[in-house]
PDB file of N, CA and C in Angstrom:
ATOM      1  N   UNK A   1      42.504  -8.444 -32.514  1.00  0.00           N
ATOM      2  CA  UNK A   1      43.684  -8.023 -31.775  1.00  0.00           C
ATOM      3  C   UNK A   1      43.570  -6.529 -31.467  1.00  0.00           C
ATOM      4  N   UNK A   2      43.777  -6.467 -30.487  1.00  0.00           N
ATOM      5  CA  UNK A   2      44.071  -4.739 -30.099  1.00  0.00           C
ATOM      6  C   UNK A   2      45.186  -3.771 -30.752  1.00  0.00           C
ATOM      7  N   UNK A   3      44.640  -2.925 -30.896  1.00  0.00           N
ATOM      8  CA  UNK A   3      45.989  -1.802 -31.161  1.00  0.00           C
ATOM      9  C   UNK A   3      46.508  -1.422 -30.035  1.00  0.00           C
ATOM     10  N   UNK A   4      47.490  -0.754 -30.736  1.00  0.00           N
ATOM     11  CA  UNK A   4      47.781   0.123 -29.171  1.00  0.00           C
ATOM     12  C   UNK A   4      47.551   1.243 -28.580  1.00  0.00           C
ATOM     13  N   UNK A   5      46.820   1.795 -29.266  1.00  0.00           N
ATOM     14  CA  UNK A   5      45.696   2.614 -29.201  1.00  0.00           C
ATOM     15  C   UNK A   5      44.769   2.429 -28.147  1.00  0.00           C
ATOM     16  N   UNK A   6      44.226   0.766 -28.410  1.00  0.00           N
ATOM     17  CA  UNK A   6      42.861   0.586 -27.184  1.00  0.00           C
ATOM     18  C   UNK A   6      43.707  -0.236 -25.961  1.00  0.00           C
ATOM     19  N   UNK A   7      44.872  -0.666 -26.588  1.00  0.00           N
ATOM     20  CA  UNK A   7      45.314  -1.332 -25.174  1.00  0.00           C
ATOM     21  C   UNK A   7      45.815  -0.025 -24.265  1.00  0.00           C
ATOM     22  N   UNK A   8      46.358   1.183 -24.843  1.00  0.00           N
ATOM     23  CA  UNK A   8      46.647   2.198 -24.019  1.00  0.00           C
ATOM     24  C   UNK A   8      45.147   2.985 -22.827  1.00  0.00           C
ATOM     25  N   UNK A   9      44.490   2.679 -23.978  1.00  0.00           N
ATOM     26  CA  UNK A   9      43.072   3.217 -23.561  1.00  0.00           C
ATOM     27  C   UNK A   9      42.399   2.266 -22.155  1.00  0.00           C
ATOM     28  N   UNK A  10      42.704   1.119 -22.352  1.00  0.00           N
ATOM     29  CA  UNK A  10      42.325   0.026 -21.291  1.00  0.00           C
ATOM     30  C   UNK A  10      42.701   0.444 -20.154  1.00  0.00           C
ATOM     31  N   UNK A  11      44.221   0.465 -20.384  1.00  0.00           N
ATOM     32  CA  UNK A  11      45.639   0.271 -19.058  1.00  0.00           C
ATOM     33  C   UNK A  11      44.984   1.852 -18.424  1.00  0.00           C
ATOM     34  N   UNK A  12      45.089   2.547 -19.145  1.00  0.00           N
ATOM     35  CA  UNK A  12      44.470   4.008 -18.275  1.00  0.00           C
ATOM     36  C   UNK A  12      43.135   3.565 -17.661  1.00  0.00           C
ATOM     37  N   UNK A  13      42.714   3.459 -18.262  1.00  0.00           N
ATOM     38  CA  UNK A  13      41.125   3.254 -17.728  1.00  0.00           C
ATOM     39  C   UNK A  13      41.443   2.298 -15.980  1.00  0.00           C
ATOM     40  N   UNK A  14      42.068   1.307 -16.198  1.00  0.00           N
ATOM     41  CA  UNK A  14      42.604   0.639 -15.114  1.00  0.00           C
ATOM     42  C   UNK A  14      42.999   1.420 -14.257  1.00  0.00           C
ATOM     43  N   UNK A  15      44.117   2.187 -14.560  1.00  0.00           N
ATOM     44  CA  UNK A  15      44.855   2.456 -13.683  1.00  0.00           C
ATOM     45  C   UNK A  15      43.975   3.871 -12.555  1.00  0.00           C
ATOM     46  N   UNK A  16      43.318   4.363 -13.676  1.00  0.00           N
ATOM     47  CA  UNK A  16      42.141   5.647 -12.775  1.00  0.00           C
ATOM     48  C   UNK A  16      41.863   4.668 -11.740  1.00  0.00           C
ATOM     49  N   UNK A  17      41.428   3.519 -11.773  1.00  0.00           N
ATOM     50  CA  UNK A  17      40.587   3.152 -10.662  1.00  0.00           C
ATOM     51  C   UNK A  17      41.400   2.631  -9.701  1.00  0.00           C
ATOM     52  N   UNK A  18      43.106   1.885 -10.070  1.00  0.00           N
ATOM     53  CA  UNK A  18      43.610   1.085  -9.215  1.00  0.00           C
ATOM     54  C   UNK A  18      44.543   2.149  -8.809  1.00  0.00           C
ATOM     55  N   UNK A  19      45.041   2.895  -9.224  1.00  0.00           N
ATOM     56  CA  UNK A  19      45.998   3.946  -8.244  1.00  0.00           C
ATOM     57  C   UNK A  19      45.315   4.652  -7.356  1.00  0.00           C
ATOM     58  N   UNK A  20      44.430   5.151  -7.097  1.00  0.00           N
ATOM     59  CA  UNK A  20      43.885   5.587  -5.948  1.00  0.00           C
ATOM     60  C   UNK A  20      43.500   4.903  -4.844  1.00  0.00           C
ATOM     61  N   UNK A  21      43.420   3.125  -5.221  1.00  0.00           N
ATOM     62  CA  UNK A  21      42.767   2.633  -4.305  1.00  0.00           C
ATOM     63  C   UNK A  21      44.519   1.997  -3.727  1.00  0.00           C
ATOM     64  N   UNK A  22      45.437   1.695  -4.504  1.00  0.00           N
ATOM     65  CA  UNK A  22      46.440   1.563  -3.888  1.00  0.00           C
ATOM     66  C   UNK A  22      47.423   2.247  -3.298  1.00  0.00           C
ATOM     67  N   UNK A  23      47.204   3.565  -3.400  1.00  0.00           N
ATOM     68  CA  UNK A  23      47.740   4.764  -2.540  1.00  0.00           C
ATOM     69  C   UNK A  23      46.992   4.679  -1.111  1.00  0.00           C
ATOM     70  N   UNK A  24      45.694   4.687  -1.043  1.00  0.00           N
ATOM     71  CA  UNK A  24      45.090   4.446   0.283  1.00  0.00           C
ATOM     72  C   UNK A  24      45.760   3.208   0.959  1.00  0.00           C
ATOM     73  N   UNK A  25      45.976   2.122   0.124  1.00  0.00           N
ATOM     74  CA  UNK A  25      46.235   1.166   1.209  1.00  0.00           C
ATOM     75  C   UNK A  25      47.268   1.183   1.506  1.00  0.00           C
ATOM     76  N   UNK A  26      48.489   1.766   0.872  1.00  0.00           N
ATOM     77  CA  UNK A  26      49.626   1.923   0.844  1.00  0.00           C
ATOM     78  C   UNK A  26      49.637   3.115   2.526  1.00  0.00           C
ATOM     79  N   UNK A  27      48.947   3.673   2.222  1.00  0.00           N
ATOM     80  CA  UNK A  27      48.768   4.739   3.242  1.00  0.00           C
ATOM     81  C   UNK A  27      48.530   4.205   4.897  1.00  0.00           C
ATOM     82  N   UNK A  28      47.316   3.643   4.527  1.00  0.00           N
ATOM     83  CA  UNK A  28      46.625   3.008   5.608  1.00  0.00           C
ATOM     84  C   UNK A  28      47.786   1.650   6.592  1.00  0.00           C
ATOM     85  N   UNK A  29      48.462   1.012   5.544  1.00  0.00           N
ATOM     86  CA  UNK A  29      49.478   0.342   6.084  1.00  0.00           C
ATOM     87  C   UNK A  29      50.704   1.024   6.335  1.00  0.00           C
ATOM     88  N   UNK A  30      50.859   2.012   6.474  1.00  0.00           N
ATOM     89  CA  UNK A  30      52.370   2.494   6.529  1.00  0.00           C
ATOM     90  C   UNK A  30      53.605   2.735   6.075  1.00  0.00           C
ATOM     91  N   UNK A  31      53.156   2.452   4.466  1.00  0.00           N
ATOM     92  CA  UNK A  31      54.187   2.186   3.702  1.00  0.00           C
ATOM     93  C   UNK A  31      54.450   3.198   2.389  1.00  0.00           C
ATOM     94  N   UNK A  32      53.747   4.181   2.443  1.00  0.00           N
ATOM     95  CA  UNK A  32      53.902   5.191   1.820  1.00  0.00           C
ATOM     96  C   UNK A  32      55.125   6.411   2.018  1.00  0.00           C
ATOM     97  N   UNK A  33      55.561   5.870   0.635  1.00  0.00           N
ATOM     98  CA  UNK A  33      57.404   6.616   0.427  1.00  0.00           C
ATOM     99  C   UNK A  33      56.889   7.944  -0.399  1.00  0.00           C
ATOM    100  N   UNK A  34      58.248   8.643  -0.395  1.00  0.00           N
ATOM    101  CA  UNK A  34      58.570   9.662  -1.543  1.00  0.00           C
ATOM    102  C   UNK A  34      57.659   9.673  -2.339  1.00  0.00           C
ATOM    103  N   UNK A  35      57.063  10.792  -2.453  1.00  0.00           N
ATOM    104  CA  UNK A  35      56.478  10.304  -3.750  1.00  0.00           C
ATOM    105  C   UNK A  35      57.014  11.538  -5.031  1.00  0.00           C
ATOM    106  N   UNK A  36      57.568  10.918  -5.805  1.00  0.00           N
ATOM    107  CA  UNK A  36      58.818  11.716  -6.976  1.00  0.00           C
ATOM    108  C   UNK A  36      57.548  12.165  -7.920  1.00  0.00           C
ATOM    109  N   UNK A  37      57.544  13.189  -8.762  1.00  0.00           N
ATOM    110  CA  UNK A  37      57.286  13.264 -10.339  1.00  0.00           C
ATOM    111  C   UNK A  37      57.313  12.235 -11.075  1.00  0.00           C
ATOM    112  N   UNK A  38      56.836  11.663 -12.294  1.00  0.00           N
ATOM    113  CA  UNK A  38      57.362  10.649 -12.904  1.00  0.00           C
ATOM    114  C   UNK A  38      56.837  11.530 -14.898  1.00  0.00           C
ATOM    115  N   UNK A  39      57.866  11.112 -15.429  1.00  0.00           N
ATOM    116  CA  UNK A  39      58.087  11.932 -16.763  1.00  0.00           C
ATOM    117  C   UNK A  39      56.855  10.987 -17.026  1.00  0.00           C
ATOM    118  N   UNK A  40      56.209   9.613 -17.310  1.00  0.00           N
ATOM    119  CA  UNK A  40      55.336   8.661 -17.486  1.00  0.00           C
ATOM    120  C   UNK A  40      54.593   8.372 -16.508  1.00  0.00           C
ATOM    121  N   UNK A  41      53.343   8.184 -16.768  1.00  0.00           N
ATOM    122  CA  UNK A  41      52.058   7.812 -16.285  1.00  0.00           C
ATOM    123  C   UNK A  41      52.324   6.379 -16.158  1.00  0.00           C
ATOM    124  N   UNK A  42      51.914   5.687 -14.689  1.00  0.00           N
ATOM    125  CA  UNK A  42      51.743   3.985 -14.887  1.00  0.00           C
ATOM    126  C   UNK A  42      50.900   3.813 -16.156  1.00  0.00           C
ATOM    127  N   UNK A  43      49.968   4.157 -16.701  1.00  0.00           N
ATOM    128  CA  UNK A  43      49.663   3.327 -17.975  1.00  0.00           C
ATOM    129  C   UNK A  43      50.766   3.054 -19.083  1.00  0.00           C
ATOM    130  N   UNK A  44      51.308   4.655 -19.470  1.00  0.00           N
ATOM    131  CA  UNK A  44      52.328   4.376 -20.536  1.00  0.00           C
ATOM    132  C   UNK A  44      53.156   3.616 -20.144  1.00  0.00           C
ATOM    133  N   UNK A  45      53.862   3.472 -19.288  1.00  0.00           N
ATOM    134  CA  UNK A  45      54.879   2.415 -18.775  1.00  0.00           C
ATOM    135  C   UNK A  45      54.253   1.172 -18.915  1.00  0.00           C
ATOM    136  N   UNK A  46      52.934   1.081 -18.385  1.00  0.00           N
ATOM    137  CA  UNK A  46      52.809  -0.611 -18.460  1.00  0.00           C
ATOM    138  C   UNK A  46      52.695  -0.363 -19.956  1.00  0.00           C
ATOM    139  N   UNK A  47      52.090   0.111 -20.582  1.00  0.00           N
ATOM    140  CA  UNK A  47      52.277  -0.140 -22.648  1.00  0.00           C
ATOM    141  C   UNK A  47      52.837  -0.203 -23.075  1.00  0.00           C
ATOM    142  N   UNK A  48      54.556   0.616 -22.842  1.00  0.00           N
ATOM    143  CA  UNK A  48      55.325   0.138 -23.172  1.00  0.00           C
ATOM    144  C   UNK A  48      56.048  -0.758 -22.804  1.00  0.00           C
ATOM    145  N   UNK A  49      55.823  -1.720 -21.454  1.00  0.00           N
ATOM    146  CA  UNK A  49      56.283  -3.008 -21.483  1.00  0.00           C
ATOM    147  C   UNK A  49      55.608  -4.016 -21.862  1.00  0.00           C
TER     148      UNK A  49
END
């Protein structure tokens, strides 16, 4: 079983690669909003859900 330690470690690792590629497409289609500060990183958020 994972800790949460390596599951945090995963979800980042993920997310380096999938937020950049979904900002482009987000871009490329037209659908790119506001973009706010966020006190949390998409990884910590997805870990803590």
């Amino acid at each position: 079983m994972f800790s949460l330690e390596e599951l945090f470690c995963s979800l980042d690792d993920f997310c380096q690669t999938f937020e950049p590629v979904w900002q482009h497409q987000l871009l490329s289609h037209g659908l790119q909003r506001r973009h706010r500060e966020r006190q949390l990183c998409l990884s910590e958020v997805m870990t803590i859900l």
